[in-house]
Protein backbone atom coordinates (compact mmCIF):
# COMPACT_ATOMS: atom_id res chain seq x y z
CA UNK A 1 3.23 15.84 -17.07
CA UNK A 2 3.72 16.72 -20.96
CA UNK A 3 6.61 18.39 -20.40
CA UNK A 4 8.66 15.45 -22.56
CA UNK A 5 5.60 15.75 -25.70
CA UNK A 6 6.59 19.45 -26.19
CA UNK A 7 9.88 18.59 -26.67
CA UNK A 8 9.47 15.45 -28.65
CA UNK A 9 10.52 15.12 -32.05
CA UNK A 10 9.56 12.51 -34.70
CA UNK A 11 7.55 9.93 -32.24
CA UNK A 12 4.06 10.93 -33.76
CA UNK A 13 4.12 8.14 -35.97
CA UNK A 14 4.68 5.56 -33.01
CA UNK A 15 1.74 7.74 -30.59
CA UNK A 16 -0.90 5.99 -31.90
CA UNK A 17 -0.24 2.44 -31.68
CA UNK A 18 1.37 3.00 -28.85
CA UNK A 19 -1.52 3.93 -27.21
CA UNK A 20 -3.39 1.43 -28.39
CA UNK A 21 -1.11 -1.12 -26.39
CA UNK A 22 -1.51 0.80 -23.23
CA UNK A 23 -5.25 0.82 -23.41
CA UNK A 24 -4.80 -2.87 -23.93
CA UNK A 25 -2.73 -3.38 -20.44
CA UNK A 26 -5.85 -1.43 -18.61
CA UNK A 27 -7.96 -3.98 -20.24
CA UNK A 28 -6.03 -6.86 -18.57
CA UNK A 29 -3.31 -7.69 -21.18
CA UNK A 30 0.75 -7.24 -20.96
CA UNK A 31 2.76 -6.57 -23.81
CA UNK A 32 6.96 -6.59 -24.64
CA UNK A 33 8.34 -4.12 -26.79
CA UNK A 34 12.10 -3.38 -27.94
CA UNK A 35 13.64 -0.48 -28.91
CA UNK A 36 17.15 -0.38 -30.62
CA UNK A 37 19.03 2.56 -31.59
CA UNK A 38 22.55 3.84 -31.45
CA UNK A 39 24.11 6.06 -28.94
CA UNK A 40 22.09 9.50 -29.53
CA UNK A 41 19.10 7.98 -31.34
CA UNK A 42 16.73 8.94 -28.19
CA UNK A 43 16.28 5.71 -26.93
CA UNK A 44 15.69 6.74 -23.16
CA UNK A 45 13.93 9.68 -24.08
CA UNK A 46 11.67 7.37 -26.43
CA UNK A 47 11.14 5.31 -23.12
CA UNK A 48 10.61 8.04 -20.66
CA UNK A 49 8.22 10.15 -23.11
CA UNK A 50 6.01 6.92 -23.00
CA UNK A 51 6.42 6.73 -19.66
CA UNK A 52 4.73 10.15 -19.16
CA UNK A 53 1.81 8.98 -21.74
CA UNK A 54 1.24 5.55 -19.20
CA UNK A 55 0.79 8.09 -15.97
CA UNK A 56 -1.61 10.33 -17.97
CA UNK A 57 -3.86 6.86 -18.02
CA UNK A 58 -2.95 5.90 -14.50
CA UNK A 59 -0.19 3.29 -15.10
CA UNK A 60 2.72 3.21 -12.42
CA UNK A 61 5.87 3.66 -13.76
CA UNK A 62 9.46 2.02 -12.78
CA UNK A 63 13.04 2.71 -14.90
CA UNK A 64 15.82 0.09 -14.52
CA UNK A 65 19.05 0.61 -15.70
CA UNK A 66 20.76 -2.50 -16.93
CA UNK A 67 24.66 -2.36 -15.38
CA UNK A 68 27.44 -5.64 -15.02
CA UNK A 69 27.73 -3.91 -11.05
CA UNK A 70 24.81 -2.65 -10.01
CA UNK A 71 22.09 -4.18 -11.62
CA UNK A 72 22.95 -6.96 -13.62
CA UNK A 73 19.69 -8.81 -15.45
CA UNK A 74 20.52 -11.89 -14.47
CA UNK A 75 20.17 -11.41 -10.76
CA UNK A 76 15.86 -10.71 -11.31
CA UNK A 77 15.96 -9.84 -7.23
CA UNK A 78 18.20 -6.79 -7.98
CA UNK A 79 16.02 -5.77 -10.85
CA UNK A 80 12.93 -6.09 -8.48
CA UNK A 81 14.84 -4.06 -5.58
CA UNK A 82 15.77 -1.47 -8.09
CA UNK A 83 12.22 -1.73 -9.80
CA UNK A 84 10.71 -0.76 -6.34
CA UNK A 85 12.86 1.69 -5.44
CA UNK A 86 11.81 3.64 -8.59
CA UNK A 87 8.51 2.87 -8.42
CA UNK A 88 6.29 5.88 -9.38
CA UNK A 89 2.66 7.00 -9.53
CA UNK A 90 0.69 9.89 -11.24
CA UNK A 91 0.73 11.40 -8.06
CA UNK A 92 4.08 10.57 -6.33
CA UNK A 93 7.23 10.49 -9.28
CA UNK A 94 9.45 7.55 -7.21
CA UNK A 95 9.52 5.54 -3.98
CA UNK A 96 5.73 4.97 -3.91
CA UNK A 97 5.19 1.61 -3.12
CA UNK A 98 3.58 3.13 0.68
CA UNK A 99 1.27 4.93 -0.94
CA UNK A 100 0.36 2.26 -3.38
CA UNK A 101 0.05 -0.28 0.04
CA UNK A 102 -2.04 1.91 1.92
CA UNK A 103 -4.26 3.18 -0.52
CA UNK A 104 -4.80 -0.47 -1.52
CA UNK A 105 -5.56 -1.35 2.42
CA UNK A 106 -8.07 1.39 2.34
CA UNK A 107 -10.17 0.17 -0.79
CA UNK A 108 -10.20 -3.03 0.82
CA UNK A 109 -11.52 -1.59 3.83
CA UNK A 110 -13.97 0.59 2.09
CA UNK A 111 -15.23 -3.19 0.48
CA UNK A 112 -15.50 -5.06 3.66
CA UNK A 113 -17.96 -2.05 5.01
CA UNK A 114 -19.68 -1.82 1.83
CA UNK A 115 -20.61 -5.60 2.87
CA UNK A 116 -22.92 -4.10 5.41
CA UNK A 117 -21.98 -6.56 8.10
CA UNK A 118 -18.96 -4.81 10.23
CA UNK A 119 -19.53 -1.15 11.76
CA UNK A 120 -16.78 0.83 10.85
CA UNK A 121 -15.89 1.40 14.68
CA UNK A 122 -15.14 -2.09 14.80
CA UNK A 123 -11.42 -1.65 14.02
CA UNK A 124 -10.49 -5.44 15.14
CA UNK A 125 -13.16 -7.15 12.67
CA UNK A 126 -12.64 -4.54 10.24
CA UNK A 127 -8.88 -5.47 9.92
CA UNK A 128 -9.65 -8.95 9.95
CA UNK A 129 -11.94 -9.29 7.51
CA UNK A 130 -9.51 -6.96 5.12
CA UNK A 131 -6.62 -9.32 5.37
CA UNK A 132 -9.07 -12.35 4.35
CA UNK A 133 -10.35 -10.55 1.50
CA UNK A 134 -6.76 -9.76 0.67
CA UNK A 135 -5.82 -13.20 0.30
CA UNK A 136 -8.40 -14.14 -1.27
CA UNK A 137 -7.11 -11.91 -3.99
CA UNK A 138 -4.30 -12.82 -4.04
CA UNK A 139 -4.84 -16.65 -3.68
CA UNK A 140 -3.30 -17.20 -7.64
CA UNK A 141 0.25 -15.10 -6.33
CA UNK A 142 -0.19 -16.64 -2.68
CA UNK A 143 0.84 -20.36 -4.73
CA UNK A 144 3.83 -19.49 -5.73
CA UNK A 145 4.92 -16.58 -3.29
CA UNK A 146 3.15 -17.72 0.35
CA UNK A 147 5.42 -14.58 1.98
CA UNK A 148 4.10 -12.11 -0.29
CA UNK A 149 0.30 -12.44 1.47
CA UNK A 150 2.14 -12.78 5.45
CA UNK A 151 4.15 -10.13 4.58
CA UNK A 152 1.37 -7.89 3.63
CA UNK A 153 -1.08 -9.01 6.50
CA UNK A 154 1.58 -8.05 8.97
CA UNK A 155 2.21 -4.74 7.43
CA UNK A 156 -1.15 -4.10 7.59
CA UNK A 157 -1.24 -5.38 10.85
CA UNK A 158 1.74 -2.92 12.10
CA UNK A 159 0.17 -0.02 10.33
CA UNK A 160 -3.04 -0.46 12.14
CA UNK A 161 -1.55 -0.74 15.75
CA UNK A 162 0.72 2.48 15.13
CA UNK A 163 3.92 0.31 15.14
CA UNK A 164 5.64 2.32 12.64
CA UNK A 165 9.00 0.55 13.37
CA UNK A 166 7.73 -2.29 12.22
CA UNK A 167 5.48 -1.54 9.34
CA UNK A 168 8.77 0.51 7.73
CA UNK A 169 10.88 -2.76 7.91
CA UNK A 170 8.34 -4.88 6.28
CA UNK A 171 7.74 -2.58 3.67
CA UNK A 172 11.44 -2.47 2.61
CA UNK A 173 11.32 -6.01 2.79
CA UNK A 174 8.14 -6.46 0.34
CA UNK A 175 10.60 -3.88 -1.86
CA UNK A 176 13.40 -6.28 -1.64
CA UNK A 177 15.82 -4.56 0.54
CA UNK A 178 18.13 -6.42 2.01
CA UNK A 179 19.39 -6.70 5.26
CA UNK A 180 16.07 -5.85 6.76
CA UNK A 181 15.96 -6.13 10.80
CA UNK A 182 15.51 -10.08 11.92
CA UNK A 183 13.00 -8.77 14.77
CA UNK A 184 10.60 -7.36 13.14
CA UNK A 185 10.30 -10.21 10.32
CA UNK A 186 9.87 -12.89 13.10
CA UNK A 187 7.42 -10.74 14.51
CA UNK A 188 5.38 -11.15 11.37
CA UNK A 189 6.50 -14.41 10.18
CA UNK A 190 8.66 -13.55 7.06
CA UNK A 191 11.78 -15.83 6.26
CA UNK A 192 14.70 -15.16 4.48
CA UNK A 193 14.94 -12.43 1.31
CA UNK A 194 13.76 -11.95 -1.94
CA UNK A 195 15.00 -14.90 -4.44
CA UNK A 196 15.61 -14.88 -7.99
CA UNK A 197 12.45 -16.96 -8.54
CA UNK A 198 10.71 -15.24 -5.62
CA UNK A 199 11.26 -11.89 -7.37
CA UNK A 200 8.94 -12.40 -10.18
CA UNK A 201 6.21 -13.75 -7.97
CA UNK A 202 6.40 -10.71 -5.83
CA UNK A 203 6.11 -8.15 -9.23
CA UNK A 204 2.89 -10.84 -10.20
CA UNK A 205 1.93 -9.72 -6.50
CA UNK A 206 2.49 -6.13 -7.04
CA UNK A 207 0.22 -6.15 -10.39
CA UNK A 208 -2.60 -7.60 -8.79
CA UNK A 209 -2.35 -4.54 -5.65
CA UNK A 210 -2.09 -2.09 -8.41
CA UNK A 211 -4.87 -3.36 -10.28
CA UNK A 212 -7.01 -3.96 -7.33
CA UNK A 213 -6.22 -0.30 -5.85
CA UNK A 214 -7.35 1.47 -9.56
CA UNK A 215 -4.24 1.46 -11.29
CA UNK A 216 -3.91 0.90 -14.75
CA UNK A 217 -1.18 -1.50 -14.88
CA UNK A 218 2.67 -1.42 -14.88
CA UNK A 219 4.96 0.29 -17.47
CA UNK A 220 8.39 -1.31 -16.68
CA UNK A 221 11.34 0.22 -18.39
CA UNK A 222 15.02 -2.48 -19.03
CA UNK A 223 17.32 0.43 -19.92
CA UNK A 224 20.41 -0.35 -21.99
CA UNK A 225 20.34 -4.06 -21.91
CA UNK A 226 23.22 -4.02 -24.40
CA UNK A 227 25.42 -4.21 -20.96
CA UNK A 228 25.11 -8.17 -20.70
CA UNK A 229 27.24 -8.18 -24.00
CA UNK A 230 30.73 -6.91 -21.78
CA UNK A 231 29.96 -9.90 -18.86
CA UNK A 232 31.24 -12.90 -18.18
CA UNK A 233 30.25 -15.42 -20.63
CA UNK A 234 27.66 -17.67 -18.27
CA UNK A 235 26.46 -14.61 -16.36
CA UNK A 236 25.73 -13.54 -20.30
CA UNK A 237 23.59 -16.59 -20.67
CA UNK A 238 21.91 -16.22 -17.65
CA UNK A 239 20.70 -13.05 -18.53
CA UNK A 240 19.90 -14.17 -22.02
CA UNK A 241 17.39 -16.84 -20.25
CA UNK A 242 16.05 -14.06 -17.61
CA UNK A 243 14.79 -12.08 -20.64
CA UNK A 244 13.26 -14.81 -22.35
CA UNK A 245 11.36 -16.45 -19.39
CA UNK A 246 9.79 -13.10 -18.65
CA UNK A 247 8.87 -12.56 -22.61
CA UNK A 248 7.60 -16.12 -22.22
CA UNK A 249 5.68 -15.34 -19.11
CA UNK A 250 4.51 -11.89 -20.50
CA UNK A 251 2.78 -14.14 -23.19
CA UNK A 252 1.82 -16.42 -20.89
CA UNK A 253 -0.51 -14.31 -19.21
CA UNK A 254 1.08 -14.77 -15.63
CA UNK A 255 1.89 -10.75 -15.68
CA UNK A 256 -1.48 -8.83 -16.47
CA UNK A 257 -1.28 -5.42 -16.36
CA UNK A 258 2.26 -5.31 -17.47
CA UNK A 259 4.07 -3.05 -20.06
CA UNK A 260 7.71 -3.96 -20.46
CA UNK A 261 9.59 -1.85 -22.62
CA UNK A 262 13.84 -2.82 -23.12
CA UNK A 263 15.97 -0.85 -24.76
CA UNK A 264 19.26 -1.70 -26.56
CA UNK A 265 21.74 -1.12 -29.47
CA UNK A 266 21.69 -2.66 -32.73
CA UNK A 267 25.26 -5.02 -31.73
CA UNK A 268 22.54 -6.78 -29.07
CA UNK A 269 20.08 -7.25 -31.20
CA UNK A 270 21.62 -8.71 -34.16
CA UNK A 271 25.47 -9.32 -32.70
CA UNK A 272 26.90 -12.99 -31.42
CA UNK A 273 27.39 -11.50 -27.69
CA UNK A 274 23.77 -10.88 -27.62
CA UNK A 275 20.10 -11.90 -28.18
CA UNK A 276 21.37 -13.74 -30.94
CA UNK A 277 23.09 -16.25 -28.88
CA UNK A 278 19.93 -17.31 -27.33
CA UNK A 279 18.13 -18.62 -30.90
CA UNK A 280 14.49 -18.31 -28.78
CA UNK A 281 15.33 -15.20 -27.78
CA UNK A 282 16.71 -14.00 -31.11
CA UNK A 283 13.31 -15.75 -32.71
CA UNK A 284 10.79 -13.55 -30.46
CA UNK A 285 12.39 -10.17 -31.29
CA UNK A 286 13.38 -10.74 -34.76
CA UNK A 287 12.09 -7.65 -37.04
CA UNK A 288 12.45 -7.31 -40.76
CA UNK A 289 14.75 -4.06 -40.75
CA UNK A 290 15.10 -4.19 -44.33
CA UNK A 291 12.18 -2.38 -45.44
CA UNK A 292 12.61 1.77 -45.61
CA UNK A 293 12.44 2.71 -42.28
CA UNK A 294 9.01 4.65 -42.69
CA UNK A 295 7.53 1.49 -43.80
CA UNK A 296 8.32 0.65 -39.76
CA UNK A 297 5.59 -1.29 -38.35
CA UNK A 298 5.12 0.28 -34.71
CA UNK A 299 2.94 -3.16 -33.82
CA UNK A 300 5.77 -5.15 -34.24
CA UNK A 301 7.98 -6.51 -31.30
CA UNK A 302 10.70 -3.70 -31.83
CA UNK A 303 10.75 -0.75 -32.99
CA UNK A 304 13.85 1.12 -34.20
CA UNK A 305 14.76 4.49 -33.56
CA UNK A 306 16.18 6.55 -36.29
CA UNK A 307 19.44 8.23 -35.93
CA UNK A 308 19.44 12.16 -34.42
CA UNK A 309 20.09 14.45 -37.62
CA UNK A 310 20.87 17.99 -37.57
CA UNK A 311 17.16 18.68 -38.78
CA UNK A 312 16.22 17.23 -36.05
CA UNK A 313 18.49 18.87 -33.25
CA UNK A 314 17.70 21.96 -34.89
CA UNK A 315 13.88 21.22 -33.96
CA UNK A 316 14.70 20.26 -30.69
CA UNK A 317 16.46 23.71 -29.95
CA UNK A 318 13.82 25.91 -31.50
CA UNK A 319 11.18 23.77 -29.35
CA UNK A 320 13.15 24.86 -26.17
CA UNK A 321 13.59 28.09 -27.22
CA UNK A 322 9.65 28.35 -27.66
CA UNK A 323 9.29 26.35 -24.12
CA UNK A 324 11.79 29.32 -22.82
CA UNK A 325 9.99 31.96 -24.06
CA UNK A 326 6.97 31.27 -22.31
CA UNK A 327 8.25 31.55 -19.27
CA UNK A 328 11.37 34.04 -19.61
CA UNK A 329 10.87 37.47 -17.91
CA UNK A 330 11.82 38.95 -21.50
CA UNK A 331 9.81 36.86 -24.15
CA UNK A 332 9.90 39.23 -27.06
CA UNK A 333 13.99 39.45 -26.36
CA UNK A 334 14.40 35.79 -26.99
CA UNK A 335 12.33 35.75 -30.03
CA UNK A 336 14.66 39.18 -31.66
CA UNK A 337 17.90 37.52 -30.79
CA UNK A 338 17.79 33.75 -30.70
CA UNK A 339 16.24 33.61 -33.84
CA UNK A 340 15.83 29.97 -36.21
CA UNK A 341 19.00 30.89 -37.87
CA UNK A 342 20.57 31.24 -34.76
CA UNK A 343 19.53 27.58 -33.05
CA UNK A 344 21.30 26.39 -36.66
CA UNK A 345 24.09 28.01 -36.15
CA UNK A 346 25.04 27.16 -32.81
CA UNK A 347 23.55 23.46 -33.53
CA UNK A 348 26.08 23.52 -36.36
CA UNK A 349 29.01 24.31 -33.99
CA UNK A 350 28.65 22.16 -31.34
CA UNK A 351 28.26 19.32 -33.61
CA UNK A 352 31.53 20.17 -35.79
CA UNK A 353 33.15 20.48 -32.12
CA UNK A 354 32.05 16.54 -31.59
CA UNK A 355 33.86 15.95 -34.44
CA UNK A 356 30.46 15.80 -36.73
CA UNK A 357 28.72 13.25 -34.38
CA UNK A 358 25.24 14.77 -34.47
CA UNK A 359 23.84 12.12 -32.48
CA UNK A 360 26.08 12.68 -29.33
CA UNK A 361 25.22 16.41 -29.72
CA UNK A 362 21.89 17.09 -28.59
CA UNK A 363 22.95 16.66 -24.54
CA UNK A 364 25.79 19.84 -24.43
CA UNK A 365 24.11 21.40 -27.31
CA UNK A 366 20.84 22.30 -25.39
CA UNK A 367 22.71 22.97 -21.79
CA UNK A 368 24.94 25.51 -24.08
CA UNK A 369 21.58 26.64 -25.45
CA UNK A 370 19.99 27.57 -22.36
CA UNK A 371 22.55 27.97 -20.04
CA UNK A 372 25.52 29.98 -21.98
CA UNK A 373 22.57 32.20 -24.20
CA UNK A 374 19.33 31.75 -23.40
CA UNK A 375 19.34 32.65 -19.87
CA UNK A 376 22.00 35.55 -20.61
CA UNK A 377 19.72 36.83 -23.27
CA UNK A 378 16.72 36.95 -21.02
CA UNK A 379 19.00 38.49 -17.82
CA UNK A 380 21.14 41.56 -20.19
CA UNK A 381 19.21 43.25 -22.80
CA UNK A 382 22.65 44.35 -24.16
CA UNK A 383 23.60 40.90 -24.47
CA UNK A 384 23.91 39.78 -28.11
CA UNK A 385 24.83 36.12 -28.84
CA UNK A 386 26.24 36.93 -32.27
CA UNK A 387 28.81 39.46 -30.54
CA UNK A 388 29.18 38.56 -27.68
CA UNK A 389 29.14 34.74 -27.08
CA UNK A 390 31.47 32.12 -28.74
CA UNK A 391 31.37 28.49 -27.91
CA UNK A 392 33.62 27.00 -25.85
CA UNK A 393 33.68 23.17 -24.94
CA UNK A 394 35.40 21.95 -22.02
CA UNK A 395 36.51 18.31 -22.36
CA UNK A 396 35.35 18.08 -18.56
CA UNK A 397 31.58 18.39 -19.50
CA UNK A 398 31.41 15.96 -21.71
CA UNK A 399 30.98 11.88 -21.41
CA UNK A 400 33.10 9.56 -22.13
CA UNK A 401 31.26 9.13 -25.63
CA UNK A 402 31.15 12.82 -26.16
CA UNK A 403 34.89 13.13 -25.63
CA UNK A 404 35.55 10.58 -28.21
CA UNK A 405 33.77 11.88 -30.48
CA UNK A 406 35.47 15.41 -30.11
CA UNK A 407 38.60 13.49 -30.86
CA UNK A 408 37.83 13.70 -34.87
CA UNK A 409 40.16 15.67 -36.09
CA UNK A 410 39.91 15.60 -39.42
CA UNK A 411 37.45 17.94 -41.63
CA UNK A 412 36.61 15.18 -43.30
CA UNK A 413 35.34 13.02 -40.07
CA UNK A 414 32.87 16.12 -39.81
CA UNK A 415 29.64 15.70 -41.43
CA UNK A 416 26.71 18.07 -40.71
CA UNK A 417 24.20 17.83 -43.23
């Protein structure tokens, strides 16, 4: 689980408050935060390290990526479907929304026989009296979102009669899947599919079973929300509007238990195809950037992510090398020959080989790390890195962004320091 903290370089300063805010959402609050950085900067590391930090307090987790295709932000269904589909717990990583039902079913269970008044052989009263008390919980959601409770009561319903069939359609359904068999829907009396509007009532739904079943809360993750900039122009708005009615309904207190984190370059931020097209949108994450950026205020609405210097790649090598060590069958042979000056010195190349772009680098610079020396150093004790390795860069492992930046030519494009 810390796996991303040992590797994790200069997000001490943002641990604290950070932290803070997530104790907050297991006290009943929400909270939206921003992140902006350019290509390289970290931005979903940033989002995935905190990620880690919201399971260690019992949060469940769920990363979107923002895409024109496949999961465009104006369409809030497809973000739900893909938000379910990814949904993750401390103790199962993705698709977890069945565990999350069932172990909610069983508290509820375990409350009704706390009652005193049903025997716990009693299986028809016992399931009876779980589905009332499970609308009466969720009698606020039930309001706006009538099919989230009949969808749950028949899955509960299924479940307890063994009709598996049944219980696995309506569960995709509550997850927004499309296309879900007609049968079994009628058979519980669910209509239709997931809406735009319905979506957000569902995820108001899924808070309060989270909640109810001992989870922390929700930590949501909008992943590269700078895509809405390249579609059409009133899909655009749309999405503009999407991301200010849930801000608005974050603050409004409909989503307790919700941490929704968005990440995005600087051109969406403060550019005319984004956020600053919508002027309350543009008004809610406004920042004053103009400050030095260690005078940052990590309470603030966004937060922005310096850019990834060779000091810093250089600390994210030796910390794998360290991380390596540990578990290499030669430990004392990777300290001797992958030494700090070493990690510089390869860091150094495969930066001037992507043409000085230090923040593209740290992706092919660690998989050359690892891969081309590290795990020949711990396999061949003859093998030297200094003699017997030189770094080669095949313009079919690299991204489209990584590839450009190769394209520098000039010694003057390159700039390491």
């Amino acid at each position: 689980m810390q796996s991303l903290d040992l590797l994790a370089v200069g997000l001490d300063r943002f641990a604290s408050t950070l932290g803070e805010e997530l104790e907050g959402i297991k006290a009943g609050g929400a909270r939206f935060k921003a992140v902006r950085g350019e290509y390289g900067t970290g931005k979903t590391f940033f989002s995935r390290w905190l990620a880690e930090r919201a399971r260690q307090l019992g949060f469940a987790t769920s990363e979107v990526q923002i895409s024109e295709i496949e999961t465009p932000l104006h369409r809030l269904e497809t973000v739900y479907r893909r938000l379910m589909e990814r949904l993750g717990t401390p103790d199962m990583p993705t698709g977890a929304l069945r565990n999350i039902l069932d172990g909610w079913f069983f508290t509820l269970e375990e409350d009704v026989l706390a009652e005193g008044n049903i025997s716990p052989d009693d299986h028809t009263q016992l399931l009876e009296r779980s589905n009332a008390l499970m609308e009466k919980r969720l009698a606020v959601v039930t309001r706006s979102a009538p099919m989230f409770a009949v969808a749950l009561r028949g899955y509960h319903t299924a479940r307890a009669s063994g009709d598996a069939a049944v219980a696995d359609a309506i569960a995709a359904w509550l997850a927004g899947q499309p296309n879900v068999a007609a049968g079994s829907k009628r058979q519980v009396g669910v209509k239709g599919e997931i809406d735009h509007f319905g979506a957000m009532s569902f995820l108001q739904g899924l808070l309060t079973v989270l909640r109810d079943s001992g989870h922390a809360g929700l930590y949501l993750v909008l992943d590269e929300v700078e895509t809405i900039q390249r579609v059409r122009g009133d899909m655009r708005d749309k999405s503009l509007n999407a991301l200010r009615q849930l801000i608005d309904d974050i603050d409004s207190g409909r989503f307790p238990g919700l941490y929704l984190l968005i990440t995005g370059t600087g051109a969406f931020y403060e550019g005319p195809q984004g956020a600053q097209r919508l002027e309350p949108l543009a008004q809610r994450l406004h920042v004053d950037f103009q400050t030095d950026a260690k005078f940052d205020n990590p309470r603030a609405v966004q937060l922005r992510l310096p850019a990834f210097d060779f000091v810093r790649l250089c600390e994210v090598g030796r910390k794998v090398r360290d991380i390596y060590a540990m578990h290499a069958s030669a430990p004392e042979r990777i300290g001797a020959k992958v030494g700090d000056a070493y990690i510089d010195e390869l860091a150094r190349a495969v930066a001037g080989k992507l043409g000085g772009k230090v923040g593209v680098a740290p992706r092919i610079f660690l998989k050359k790390l690892v891969a081309d020396v590290l795990d020949r150093v711990d396999q061949f004790p003859e093998f030297n890195p200094h003699q017997h390795y030189k770094l080669t860069i095949q313009d079919t492992e690299l991204t489209p962004t990584e590839r450009h930046a190769a394209s520098a030519q000039r010694v003057d494009d390159i700039e390491l320091a």
